[in-house]
PDB file of N, CA and C in Angstrom:
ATOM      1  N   UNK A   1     147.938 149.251 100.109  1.00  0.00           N
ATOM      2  CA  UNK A   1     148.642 149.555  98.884  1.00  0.00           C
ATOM      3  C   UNK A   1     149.997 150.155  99.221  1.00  0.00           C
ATOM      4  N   UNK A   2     151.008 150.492  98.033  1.00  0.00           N
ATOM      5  CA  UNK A   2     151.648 150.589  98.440  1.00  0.00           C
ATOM      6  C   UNK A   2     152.430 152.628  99.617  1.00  0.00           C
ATOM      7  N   UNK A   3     151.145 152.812  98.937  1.00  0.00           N
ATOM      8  CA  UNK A   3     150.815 154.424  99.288  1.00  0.00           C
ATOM      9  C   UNK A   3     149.782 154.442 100.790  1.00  0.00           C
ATOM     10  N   UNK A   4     149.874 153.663 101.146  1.00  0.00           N
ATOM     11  CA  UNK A   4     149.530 152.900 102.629  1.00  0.00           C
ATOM     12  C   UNK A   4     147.579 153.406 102.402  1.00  0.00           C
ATOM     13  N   UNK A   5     147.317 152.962 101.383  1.00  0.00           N
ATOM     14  CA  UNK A   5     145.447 153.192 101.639  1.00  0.00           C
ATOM     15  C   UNK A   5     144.864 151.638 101.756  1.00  0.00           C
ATOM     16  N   UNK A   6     144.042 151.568 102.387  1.00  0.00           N
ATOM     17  CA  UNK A   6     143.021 150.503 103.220  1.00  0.00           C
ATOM     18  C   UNK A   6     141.924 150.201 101.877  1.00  0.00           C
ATOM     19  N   UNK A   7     141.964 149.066 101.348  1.00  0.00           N
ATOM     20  CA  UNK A   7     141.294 148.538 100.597  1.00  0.00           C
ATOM     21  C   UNK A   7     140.414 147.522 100.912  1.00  0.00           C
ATOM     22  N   UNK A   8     138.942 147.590 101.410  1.00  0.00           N
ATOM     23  CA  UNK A   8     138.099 146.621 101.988  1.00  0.00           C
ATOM     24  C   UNK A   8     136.957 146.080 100.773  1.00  0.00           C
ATOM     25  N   UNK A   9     137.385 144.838 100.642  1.00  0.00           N
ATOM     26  CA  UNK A   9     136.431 144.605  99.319  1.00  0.00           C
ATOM     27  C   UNK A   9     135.405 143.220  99.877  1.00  0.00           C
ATOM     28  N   UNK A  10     134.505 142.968  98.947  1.00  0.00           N
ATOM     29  CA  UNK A  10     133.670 142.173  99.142  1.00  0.00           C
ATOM     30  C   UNK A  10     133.782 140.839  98.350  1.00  0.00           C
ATOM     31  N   UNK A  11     134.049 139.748  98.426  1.00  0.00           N
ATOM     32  CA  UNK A  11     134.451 138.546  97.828  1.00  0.00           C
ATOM     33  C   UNK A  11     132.964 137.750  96.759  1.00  0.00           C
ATOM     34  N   UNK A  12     131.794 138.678  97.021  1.00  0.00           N
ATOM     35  CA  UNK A  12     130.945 137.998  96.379  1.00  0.00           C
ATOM     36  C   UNK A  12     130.048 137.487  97.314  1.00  0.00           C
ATOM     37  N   UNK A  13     130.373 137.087  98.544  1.00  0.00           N
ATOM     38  CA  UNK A  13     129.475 136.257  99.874  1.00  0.00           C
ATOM     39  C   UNK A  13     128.775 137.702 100.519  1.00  0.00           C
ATOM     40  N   UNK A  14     128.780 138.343 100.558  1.00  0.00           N
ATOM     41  CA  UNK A  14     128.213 139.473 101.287  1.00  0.00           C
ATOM     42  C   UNK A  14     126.579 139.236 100.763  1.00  0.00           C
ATOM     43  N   UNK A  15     125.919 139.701 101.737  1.00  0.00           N
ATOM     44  CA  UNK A  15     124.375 139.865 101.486  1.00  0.00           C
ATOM     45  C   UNK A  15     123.379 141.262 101.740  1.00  0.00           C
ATOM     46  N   UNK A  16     122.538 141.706 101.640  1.00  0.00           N
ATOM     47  CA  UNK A  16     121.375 142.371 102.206  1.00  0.00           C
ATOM     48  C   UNK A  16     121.121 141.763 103.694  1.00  0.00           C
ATOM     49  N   UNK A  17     120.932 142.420 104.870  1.00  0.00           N
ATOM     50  CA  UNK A  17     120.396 141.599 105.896  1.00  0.00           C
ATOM     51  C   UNK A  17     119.231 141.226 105.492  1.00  0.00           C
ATOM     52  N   UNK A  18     117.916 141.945 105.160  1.00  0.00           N
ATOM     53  CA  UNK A  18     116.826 141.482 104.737  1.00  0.00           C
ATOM     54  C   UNK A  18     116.379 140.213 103.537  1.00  0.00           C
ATOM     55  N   UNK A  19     117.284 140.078 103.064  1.00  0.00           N
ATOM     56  CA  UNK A  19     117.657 138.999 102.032  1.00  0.00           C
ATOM     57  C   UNK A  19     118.597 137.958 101.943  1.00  0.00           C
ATOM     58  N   UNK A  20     118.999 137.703 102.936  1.00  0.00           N
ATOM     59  CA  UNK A  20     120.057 136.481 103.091  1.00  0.00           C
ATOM     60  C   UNK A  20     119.258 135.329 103.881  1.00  0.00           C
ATOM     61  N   UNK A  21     119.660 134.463 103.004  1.00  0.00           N
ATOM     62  CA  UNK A  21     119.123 133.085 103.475  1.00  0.00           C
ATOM     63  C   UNK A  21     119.729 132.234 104.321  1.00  0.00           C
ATOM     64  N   UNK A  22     119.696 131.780 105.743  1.00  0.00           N
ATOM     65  CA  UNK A  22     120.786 131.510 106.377  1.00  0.00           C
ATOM     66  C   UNK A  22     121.560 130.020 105.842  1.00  0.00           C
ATOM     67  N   UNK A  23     120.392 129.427 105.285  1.00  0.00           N
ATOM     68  CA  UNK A  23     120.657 128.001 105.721  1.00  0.00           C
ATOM     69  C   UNK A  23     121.570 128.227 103.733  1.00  0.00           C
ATOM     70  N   UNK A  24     120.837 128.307 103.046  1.00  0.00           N
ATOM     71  CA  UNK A  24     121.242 128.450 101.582  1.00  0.00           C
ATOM     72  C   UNK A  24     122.820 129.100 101.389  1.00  0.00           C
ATOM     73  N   UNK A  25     122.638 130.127 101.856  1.00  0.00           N
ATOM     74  CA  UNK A  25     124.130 131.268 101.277  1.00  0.00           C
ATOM     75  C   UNK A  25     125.498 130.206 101.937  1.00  0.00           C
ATOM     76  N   UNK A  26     126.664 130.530 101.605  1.00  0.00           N
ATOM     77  CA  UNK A  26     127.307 129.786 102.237  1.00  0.00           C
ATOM     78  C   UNK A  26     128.192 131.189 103.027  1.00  0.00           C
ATOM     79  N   UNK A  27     128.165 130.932 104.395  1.00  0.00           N
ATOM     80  CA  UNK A  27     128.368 131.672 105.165  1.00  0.00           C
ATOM     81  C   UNK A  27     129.958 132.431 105.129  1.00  0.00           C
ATOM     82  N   UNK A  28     130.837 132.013 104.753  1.00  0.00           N
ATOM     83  CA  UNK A  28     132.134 132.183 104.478  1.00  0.00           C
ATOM     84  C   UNK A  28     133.447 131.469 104.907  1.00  0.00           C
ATOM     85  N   UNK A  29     134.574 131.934 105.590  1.00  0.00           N
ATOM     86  CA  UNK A  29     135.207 131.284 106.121  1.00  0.00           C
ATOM     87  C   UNK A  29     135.269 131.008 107.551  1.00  0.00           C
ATOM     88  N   UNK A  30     135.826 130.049 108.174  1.00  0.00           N
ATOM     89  CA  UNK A  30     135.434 129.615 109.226  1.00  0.00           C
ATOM     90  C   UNK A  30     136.875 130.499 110.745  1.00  0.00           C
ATOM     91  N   UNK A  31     137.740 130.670 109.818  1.00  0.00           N
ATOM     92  CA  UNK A  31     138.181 131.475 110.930  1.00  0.00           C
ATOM     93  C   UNK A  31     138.299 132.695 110.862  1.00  0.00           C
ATOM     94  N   UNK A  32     136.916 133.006 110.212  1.00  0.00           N
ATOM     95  CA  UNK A  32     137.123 134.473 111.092  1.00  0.00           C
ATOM     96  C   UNK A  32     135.291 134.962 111.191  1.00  0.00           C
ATOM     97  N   UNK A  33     134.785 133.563 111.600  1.00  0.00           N
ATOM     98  CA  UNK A  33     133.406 133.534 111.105  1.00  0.00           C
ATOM     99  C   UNK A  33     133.177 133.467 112.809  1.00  0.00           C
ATOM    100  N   UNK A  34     132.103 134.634 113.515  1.00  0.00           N
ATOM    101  CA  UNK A  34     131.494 134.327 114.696  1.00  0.00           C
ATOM    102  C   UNK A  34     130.699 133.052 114.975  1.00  0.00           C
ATOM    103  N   UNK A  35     130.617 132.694 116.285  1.00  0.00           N
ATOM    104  CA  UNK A  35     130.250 131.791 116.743  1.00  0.00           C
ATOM    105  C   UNK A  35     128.428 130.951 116.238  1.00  0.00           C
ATOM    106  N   UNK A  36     127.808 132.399 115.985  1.00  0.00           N
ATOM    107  CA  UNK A  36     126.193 132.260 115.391  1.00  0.00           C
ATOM    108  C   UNK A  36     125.992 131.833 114.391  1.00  0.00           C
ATOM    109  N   UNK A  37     127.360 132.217 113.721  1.00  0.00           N
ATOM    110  CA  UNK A  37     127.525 132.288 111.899  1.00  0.00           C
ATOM    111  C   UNK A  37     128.007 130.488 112.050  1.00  0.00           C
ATOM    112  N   UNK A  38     128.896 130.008 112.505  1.00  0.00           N
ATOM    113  CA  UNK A  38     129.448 128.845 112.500  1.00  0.00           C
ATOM    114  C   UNK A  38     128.520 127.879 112.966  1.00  0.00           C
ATOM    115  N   UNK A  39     127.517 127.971 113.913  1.00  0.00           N
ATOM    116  CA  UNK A  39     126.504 127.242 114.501  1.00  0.00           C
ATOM    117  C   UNK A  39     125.006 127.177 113.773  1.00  0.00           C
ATOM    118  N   UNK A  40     124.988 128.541 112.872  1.00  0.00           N
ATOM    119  CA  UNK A  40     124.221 128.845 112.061  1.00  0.00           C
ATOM    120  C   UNK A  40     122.646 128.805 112.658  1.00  0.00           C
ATOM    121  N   UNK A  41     122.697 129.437 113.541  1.00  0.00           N
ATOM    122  CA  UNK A  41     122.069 130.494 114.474  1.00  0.00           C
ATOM    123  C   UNK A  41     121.617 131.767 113.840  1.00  0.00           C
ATOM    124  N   UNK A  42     120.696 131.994 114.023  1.00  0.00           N
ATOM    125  CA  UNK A  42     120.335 133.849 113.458  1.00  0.00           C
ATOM    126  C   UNK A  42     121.255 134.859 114.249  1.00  0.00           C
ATOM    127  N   UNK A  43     121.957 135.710 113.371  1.00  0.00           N
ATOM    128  CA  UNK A  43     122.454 136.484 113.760  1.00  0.00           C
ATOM    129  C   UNK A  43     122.431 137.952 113.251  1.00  0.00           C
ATOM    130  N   UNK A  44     122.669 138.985 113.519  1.00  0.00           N
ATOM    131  CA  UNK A  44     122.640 140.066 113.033  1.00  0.00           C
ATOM    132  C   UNK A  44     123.771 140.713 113.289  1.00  0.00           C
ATOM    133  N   UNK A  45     124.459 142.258 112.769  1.00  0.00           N
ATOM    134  CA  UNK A  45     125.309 142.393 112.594  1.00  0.00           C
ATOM    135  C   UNK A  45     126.539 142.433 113.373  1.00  0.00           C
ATOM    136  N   UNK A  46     126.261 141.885 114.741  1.00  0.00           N
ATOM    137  CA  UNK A  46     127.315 141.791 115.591  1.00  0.00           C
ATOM    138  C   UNK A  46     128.256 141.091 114.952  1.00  0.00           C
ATOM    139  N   UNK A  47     128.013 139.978 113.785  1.00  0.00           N
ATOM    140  CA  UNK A  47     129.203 139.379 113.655  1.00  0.00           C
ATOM    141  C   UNK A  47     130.087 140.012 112.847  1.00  0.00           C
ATOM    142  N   UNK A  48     129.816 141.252 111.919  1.00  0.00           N
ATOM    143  CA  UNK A  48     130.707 142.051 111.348  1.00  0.00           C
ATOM    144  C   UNK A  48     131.688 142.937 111.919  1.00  0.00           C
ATOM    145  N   UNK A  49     130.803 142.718 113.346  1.00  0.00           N
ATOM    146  CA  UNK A  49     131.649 143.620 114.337  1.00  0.00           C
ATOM    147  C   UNK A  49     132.961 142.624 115.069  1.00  0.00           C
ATOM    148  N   UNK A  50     132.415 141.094 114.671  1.00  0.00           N
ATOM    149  CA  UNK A  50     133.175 139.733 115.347  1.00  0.00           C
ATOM    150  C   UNK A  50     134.259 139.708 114.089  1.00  0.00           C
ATOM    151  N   UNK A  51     134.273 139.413 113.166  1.00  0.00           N
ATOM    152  CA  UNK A  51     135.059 139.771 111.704  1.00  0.00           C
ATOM    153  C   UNK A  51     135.846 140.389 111.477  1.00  0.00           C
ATOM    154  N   UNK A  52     135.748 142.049 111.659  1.00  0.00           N
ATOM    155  CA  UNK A  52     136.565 143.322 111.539  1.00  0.00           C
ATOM    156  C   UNK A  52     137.441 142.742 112.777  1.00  0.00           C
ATOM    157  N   UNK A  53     136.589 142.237 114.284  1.00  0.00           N
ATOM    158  CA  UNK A  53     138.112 142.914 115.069  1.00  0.00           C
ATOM    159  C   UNK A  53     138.987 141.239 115.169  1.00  0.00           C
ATOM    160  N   UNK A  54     138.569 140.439 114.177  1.00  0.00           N
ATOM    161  CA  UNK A  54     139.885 139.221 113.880  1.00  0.00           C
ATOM    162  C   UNK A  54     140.355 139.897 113.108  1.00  0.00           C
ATOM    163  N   UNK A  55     140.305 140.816 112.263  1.00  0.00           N
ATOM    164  CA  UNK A  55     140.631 141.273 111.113  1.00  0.00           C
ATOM    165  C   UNK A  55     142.195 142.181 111.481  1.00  0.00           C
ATOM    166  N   UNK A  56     141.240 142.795 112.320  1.00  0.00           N
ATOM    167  CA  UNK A  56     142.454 144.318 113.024  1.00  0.00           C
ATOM    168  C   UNK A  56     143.053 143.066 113.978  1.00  0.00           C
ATOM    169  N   UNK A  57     142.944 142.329 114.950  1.00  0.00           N
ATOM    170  CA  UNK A  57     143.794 141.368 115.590  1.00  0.00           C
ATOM    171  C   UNK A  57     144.696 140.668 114.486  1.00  0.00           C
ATOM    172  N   UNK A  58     144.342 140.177 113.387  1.00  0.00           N
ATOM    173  CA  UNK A  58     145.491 139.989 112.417  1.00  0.00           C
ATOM    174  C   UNK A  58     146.753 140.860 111.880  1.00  0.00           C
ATOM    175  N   UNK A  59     146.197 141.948 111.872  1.00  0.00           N
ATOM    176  CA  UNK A  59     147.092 143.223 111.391  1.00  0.00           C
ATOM    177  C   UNK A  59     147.774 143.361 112.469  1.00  0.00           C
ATOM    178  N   UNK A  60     147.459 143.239 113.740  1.00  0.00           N
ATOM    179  CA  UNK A  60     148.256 143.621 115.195  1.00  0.00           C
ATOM    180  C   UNK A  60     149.119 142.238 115.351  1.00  0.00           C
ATOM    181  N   UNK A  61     148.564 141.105 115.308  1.00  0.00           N
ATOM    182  CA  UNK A  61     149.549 139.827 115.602  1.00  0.00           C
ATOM    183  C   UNK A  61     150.483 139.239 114.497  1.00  0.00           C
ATOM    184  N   UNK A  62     150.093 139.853 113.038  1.00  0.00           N
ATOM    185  CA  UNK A  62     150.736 139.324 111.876  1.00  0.00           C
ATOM    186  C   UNK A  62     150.891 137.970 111.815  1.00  0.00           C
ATOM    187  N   UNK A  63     149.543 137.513 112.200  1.00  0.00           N
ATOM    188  CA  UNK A  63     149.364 136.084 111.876  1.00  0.00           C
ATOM    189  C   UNK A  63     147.830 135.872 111.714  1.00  0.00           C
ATOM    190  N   UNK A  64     147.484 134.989 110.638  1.00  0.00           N
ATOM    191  CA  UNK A  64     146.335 134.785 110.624  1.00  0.00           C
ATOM    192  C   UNK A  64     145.445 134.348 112.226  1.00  0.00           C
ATOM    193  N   UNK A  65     144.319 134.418 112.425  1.00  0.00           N
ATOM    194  CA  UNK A  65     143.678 133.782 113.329  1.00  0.00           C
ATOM    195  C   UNK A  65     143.540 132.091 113.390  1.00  0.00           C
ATOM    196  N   UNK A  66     144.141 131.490 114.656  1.00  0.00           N
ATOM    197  CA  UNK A  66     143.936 129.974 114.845  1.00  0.00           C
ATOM    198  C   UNK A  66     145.091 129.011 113.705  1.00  0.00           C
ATOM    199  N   UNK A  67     146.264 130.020 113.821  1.00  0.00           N
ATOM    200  CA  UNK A  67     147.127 129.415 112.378  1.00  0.00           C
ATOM    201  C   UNK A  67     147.159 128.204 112.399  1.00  0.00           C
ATOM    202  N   UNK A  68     147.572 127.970 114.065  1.00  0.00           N
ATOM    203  CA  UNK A  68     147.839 126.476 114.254  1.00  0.00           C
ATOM    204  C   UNK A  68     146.997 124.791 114.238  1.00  0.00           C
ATOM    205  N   UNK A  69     145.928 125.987 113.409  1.00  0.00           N
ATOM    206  CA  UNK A  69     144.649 124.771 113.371  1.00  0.00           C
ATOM    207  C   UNK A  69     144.351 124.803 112.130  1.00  0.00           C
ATOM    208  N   UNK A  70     143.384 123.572 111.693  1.00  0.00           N
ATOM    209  CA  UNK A  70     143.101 123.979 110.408  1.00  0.00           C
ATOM    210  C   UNK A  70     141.798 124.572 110.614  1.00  0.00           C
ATOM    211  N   UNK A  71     140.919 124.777 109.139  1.00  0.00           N
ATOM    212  CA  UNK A  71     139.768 125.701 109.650  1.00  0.00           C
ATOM    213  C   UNK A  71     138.201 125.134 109.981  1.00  0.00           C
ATOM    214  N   UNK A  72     138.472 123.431 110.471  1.00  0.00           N
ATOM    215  CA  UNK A  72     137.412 123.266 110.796  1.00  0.00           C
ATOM    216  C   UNK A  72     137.533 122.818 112.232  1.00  0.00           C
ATOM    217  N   UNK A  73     139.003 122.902 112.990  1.00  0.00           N
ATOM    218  CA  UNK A  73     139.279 122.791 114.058  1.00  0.00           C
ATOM    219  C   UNK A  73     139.241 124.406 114.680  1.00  0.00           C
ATOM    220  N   UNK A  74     139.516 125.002 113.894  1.00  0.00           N
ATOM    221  CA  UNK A  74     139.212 126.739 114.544  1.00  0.00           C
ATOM    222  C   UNK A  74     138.002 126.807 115.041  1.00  0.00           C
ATOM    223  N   UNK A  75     136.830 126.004 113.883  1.00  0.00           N
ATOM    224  CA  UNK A  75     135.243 126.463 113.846  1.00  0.00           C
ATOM    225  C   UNK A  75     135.040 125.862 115.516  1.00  0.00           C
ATOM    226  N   UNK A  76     135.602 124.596 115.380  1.00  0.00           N
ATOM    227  CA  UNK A  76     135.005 123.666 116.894  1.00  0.00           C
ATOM    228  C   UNK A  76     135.708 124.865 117.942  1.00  0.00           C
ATOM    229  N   UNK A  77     137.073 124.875 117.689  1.00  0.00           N
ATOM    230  CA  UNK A  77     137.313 125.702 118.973  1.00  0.00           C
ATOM    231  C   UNK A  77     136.919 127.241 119.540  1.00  0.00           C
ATOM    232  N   UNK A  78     136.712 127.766 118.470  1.00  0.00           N
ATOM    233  CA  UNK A  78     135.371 129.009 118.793  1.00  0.00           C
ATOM    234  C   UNK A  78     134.334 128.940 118.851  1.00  0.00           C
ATOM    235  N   UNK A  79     133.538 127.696 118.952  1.00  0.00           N
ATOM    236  CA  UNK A  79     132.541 127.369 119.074  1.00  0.00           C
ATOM    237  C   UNK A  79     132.247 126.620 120.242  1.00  0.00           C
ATOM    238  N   UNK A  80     133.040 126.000 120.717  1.00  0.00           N
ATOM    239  CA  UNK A  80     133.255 125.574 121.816  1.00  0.00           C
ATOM    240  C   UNK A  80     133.825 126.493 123.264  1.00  0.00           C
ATOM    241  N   UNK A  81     134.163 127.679 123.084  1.00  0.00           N
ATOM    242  CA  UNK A  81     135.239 128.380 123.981  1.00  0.00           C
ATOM    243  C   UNK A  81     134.091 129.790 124.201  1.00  0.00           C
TER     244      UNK A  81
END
């Protein structure tokens, strides 16, 4: 904002771990989605921990993650790498 406070909101895709369906929910976006999440693999909360630090790497590089791709060439190349 413009009073420099950190606003982290939830888009609606967020789940319960105990209640999320892997195959059903739709997992979110693909570049900034860990490798388990994209392969759709069971995962647990490491990938929030995979998320936040594209997140803070965005804020540090001032560029989205994988700009130069689109986002189903990001998915292959973090999935692949």
């Amino acid at each position: 904002t413009e009073d420099f406070h950190l606003k982290i909101a939830d888009f609606g895709i967020a789940c319960e771990e105990a209640h999320c369906d892997l195959l059903a929910d739709d997992p979110g976006t693909y570049r900034w989605m860990a490798p388990e999440m994209i392969k759709r693999k069971h995962h647990g909360r490491k990938v929030d921990v995979y998320g936040f630090g594209l997140i803070l790497w965005e804020f540090v590089a001032g560029t989205i993650p994988y700009e130069d791709m689109t986002p189903i060439q990001a998915a292959f190349a973090v999935v692949n790498k």
